[in-house]
C-alpha atoms as a PDB file:
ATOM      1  CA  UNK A   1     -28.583  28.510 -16.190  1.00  0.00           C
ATOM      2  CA  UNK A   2     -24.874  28.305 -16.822  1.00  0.00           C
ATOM      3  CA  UNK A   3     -24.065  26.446 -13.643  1.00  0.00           C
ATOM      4  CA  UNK A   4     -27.381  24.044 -14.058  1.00  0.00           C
ATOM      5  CA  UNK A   5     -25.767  22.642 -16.685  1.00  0.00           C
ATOM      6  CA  UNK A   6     -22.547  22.316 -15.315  1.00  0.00           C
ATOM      7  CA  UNK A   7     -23.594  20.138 -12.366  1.00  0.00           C
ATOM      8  CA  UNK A   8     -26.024  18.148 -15.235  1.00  0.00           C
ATOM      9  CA  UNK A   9     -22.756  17.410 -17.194  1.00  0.00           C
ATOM     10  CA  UNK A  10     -20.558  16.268 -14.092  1.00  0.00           C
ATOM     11  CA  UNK A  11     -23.908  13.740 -12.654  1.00  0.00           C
ATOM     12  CA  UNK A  12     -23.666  12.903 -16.016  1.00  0.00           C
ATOM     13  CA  UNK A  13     -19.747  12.212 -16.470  1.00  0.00           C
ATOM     14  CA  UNK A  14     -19.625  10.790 -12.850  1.00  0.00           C
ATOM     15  CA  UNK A  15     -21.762   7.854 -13.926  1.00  0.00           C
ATOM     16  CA  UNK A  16     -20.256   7.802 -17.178  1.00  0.00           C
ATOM     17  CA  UNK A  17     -16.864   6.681 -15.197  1.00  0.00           C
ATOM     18  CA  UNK A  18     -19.403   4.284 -12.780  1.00  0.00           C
ATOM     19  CA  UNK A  19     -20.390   2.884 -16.102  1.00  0.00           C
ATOM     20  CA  UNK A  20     -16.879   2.249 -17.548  1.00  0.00           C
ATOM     21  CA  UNK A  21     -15.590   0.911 -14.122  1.00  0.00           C
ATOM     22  CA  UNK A  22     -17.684  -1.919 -13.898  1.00  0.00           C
ATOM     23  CA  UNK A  23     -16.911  -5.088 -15.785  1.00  0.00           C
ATOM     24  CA  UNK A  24     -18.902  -8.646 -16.035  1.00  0.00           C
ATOM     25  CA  UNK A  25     -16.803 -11.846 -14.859  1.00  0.00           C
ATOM     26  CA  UNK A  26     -17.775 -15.419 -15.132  1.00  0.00           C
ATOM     27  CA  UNK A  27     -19.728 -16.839 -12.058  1.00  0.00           C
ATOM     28  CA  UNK A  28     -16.305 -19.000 -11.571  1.00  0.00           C
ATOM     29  CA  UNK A  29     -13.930 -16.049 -11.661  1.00  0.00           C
ATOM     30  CA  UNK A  30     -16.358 -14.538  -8.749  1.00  0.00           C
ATOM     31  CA  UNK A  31     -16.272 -17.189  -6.555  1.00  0.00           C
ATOM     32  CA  UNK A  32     -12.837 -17.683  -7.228  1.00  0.00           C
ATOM     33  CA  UNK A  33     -12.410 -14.087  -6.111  1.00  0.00           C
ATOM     34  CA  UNK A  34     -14.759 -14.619  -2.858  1.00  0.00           C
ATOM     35  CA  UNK A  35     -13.165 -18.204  -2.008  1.00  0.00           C
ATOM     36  CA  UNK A  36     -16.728 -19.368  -2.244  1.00  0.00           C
ATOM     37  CA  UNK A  37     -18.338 -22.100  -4.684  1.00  0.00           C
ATOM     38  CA  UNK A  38     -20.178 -21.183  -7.581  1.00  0.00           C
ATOM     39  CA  UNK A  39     -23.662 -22.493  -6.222  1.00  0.00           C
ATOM     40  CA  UNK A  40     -23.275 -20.241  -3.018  1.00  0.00           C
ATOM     41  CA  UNK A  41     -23.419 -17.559  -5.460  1.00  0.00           C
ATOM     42  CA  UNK A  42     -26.128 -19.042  -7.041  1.00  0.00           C
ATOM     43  CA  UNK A  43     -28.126 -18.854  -3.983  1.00  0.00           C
ATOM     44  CA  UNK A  44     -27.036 -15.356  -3.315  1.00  0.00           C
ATOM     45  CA  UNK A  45     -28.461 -14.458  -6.706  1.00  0.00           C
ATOM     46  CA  UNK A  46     -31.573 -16.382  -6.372  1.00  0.00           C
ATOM     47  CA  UNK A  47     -32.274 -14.661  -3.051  1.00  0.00           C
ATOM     48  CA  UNK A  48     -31.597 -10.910  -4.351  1.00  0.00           C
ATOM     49  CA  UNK A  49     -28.093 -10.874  -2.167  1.00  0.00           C
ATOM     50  CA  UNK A  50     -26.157 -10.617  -5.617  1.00  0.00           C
ATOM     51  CA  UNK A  51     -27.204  -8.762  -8.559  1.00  0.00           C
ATOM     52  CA  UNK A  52     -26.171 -10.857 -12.105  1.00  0.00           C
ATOM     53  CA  UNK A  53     -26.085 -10.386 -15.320  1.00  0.00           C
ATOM     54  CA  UNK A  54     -27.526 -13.012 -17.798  1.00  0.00           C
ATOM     55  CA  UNK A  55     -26.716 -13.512 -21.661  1.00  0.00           C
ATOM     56  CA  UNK A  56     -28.338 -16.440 -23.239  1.00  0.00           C
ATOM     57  CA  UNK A  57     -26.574 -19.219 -20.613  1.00  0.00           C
ATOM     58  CA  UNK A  58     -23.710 -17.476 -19.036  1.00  0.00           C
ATOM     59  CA  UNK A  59     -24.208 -15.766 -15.463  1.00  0.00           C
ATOM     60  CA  UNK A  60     -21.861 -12.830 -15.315  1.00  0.00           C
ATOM     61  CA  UNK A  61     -21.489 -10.725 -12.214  1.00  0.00           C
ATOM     62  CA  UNK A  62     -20.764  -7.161 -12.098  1.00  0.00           C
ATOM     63  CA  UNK A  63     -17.272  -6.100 -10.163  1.00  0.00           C
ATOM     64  CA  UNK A  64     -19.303  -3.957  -8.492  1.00  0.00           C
ATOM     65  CA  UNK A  65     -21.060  -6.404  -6.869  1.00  0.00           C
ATOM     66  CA  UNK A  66     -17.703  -8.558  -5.712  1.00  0.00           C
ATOM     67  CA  UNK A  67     -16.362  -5.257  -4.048  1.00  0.00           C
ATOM     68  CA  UNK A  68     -19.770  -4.891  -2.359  1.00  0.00           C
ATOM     69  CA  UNK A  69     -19.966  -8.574  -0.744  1.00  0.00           C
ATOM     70  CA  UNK A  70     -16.303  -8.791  -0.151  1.00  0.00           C
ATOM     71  CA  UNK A  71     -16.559  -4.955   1.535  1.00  0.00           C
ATOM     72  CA  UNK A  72     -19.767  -5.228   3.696  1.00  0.00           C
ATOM     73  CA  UNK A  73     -20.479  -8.868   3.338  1.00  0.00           C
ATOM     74  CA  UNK A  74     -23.426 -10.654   2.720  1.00  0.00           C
ATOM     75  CA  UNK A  75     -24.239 -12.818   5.609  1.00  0.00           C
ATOM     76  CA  UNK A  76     -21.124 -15.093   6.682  1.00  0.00           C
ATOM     77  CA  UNK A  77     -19.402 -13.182   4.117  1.00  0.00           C
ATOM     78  CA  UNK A  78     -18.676 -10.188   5.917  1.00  0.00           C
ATOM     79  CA  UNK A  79     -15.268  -8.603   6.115  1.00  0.00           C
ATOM     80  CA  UNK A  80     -13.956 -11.592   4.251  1.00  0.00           C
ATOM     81  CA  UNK A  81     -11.988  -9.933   1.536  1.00  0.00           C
ATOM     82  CA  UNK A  82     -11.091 -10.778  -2.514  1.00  0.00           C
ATOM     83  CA  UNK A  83      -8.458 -12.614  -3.484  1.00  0.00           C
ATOM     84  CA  UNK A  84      -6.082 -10.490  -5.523  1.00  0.00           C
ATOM     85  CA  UNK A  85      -6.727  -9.840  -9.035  1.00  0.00           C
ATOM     86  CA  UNK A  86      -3.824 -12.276 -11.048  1.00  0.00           C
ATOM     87  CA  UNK A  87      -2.628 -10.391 -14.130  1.00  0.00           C
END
């Protein structure tokens, strides 16, 4: 019983730390970050390629997401990889 809840609680911290890890950027900052324009990422939205997030009129993108098309590409946009973060 002991160790059933164990492994519950790490799952449960493990996507905990997912959860915190992913931020929302501006469509810009994305394509910025891809060195593509904002309406190719449009169409990779509109055709399920790129998960967004929408609240009221801004399009936000998850980090996640930029890793994953910069990482194993979508399309063209394989093994192209993300501008560095500025701080």
């Amino acid at each position: 019983m002991v160790a059933l809840i164990s492994a519950n609680v790490k799952r449960n911290s493990e996507r905990e730390v997912a959860r915190m890890e992913t931020r929302l950027v501006t469509l810009e900052r994305a394509a910025e970050e891809l060195q593509v324009s904002r309406d190719t990422l449009r169409r990779l939205a509109a055709s399920g390629q790129l998960k967004i997030v929408r609240i009221s009129r801004h399009v936000l993108v998850p980090t996640s997401e930029i890793a994953r098309i910069a990482e194993s590409g979508a399309g063209k946009y394989a093994g192209r990889k993300a501008a560095k973060a500025s701080v």
